[in-house]
C-alpha atoms as a PDB file:
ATOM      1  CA  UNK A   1     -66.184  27.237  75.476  1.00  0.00           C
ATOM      2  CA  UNK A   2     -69.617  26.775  76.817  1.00  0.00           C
ATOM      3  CA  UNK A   3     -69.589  29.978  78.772  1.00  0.00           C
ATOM      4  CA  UNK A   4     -69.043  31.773  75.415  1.00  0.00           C
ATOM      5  CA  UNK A   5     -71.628  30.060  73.679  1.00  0.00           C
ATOM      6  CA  UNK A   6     -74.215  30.654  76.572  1.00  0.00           C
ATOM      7  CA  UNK A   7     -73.045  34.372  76.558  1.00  0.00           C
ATOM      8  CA  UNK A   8     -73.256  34.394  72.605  1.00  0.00           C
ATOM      9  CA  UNK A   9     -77.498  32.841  72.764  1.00  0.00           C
ATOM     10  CA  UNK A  10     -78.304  35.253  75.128  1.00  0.00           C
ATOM     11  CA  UNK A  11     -76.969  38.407  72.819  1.00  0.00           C
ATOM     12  CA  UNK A  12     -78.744  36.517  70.061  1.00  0.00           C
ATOM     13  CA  UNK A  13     -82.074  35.484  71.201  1.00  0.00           C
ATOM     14  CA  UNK A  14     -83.464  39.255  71.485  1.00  0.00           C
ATOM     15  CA  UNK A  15     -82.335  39.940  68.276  1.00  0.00           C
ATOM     16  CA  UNK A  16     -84.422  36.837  66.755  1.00  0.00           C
ATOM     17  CA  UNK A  17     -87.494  38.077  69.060  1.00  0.00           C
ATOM     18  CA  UNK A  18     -87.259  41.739  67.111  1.00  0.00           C
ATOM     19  CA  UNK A  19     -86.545  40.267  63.912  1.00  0.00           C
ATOM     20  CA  UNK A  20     -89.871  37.647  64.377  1.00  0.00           C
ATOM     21  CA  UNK A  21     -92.103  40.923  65.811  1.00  0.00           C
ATOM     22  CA  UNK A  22     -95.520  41.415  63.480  1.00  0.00           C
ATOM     23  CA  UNK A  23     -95.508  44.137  60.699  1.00  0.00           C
ATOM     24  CA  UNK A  24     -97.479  46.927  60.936  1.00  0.00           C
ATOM     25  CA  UNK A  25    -100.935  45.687  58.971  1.00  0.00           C
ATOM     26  CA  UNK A  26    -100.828  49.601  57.469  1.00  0.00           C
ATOM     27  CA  UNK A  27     -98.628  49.046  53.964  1.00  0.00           C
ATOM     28  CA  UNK A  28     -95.579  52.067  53.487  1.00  0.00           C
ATOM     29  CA  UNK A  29     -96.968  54.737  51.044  1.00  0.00           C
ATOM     30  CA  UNK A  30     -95.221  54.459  48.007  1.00  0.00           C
ATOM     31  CA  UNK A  31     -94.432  57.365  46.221  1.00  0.00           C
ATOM     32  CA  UNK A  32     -96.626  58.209  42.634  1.00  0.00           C
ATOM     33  CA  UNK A  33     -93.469  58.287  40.735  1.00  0.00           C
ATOM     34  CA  UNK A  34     -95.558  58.000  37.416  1.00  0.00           C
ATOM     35  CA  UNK A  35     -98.939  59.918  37.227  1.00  0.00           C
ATOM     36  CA  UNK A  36    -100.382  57.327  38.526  1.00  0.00           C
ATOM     37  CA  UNK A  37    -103.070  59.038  40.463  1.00  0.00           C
ATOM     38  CA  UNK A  38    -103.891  61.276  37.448  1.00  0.00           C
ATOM     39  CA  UNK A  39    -105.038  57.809  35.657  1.00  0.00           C
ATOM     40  CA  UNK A  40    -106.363  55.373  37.833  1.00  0.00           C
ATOM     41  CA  UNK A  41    -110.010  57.052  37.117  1.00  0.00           C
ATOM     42  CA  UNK A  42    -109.400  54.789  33.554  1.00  0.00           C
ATOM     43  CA  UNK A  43    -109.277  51.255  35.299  1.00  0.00           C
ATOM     44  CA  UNK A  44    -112.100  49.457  34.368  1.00  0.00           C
ATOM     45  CA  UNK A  45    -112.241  51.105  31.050  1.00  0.00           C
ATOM     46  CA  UNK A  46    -112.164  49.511  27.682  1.00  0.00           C
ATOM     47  CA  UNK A  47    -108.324  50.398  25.998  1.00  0.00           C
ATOM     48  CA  UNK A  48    -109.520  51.589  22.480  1.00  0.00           C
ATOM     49  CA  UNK A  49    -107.743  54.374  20.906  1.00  0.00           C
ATOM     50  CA  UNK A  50    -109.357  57.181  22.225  1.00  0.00           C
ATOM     51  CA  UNK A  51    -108.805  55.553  25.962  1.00  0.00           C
ATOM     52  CA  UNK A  52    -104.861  54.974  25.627  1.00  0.00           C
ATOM     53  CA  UNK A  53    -104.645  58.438  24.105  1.00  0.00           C
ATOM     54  CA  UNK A  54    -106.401  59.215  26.775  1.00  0.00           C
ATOM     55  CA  UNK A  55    -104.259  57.821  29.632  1.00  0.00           C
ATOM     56  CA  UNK A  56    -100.770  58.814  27.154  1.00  0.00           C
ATOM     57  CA  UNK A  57    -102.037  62.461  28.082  1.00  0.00           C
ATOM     58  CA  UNK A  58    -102.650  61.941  31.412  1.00  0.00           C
ATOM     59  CA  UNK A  59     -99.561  60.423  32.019  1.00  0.00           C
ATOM     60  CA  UNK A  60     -97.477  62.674  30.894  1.00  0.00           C
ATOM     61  CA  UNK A  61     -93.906  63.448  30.392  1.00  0.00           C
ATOM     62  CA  UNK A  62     -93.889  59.535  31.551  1.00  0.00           C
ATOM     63  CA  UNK A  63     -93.338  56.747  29.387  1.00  0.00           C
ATOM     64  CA  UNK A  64     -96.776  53.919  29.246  1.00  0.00           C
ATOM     65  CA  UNK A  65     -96.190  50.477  28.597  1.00  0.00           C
ATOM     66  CA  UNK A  66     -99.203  48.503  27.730  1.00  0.00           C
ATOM     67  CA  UNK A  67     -99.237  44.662  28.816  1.00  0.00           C
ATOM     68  CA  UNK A  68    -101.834  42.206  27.643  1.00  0.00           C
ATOM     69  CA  UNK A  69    -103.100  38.969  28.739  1.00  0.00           C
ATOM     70  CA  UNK A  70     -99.753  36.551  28.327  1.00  0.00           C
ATOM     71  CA  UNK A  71     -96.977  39.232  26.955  1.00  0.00           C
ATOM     72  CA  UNK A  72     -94.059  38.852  27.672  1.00  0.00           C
ATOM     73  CA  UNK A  73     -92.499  41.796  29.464  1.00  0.00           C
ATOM     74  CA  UNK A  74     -88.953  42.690  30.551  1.00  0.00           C
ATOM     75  CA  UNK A  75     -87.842  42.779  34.240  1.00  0.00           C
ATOM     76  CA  UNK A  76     -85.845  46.203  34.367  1.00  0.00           C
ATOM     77  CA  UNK A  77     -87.813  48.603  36.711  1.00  0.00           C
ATOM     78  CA  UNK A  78     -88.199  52.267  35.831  1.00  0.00           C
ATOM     79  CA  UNK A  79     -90.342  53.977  38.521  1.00  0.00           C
ATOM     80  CA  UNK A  80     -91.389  56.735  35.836  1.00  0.00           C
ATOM     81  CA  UNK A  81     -93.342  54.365  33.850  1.00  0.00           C
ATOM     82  CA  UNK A  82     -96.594  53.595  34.078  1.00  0.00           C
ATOM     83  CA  UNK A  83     -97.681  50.082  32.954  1.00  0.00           C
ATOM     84  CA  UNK A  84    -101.225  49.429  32.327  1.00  0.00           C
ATOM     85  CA  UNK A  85    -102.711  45.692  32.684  1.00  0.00           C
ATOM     86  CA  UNK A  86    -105.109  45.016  30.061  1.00  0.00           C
ATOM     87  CA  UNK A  87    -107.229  41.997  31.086  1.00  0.00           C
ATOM     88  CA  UNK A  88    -108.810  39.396  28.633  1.00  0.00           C
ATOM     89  CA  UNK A  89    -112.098  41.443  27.682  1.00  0.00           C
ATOM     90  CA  UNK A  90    -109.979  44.159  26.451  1.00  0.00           C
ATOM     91  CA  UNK A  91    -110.144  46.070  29.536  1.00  0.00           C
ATOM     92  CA  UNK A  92    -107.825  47.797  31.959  1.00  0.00           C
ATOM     93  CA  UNK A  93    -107.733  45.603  35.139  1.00  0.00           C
ATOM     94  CA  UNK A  94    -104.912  47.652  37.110  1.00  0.00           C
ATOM     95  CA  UNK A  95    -102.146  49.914  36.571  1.00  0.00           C
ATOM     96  CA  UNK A  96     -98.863  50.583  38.422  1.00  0.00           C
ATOM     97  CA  UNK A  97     -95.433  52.313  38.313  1.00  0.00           C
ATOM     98  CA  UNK A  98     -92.321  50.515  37.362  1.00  0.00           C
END
C-alpha cells in the first residue's frame, strides 16, 4: 500500500510544480466585443447629454448601460454592451464590455 502511495506522490508532485509556475506578467488581450475602442477617447469627460449621445453613437449597434456612484446593477454578462462608470463629479471614470 505504501509502494502505491509513493508511486501515486511522485505522478503528483510535477503536476503541483506546473500548476504553482508564475503567470506570464503580460495580461491575455481581450477581444473589443463592444466598441469599446471607438469610445474610450470620452473617459474623463463630463456625461451631459450631448456626451452620452455622444458615446450612444459611437457605440453603435451595441447596447450602453450607464452606472453611477452606488447603483445597483445586475450580474448577467453580455459582452456587446458597453457599460460606462460615471464617478462622483459626474464624470466618466472607466468603461468596459460586459
Amino acid at each position: 500500500m505504501t509502494f502505491r502511495f509513493r508511486a501515486a506522490a511522485r505522478g503528483f508532485l510535477p503536476l503541483c510544480a506546473a500548476l504553482a509556475a508564475p503567470l506570464s506578467a503580460e495580461p491575455a488581450a481581450t477581444p473589443d466585443t463592444c466598441s469599446l475602442a471607438l469610445t474610450a477617447r470620452f473617459v474623463g469627460a463630463r456625461a451631459v447629454v450631448e456626451v452620452r449621445t455622444a458615446v450612444q453613437q459611437a457605440a453603435r449597434p451595441h447596447p450602453v448601460r450607464w452606472i453611477g456612484p452606488g447603483q445597483a446593477i445586475t450580474l448577467e454578462q453580455n459582452p456587446q454592451r458597453l457599460n460606462v462608470i460615471i464617478d462622483e463629479a459626474g464624470r466618466i471614470a472607466a468603461m468596459r464590455c460586459g
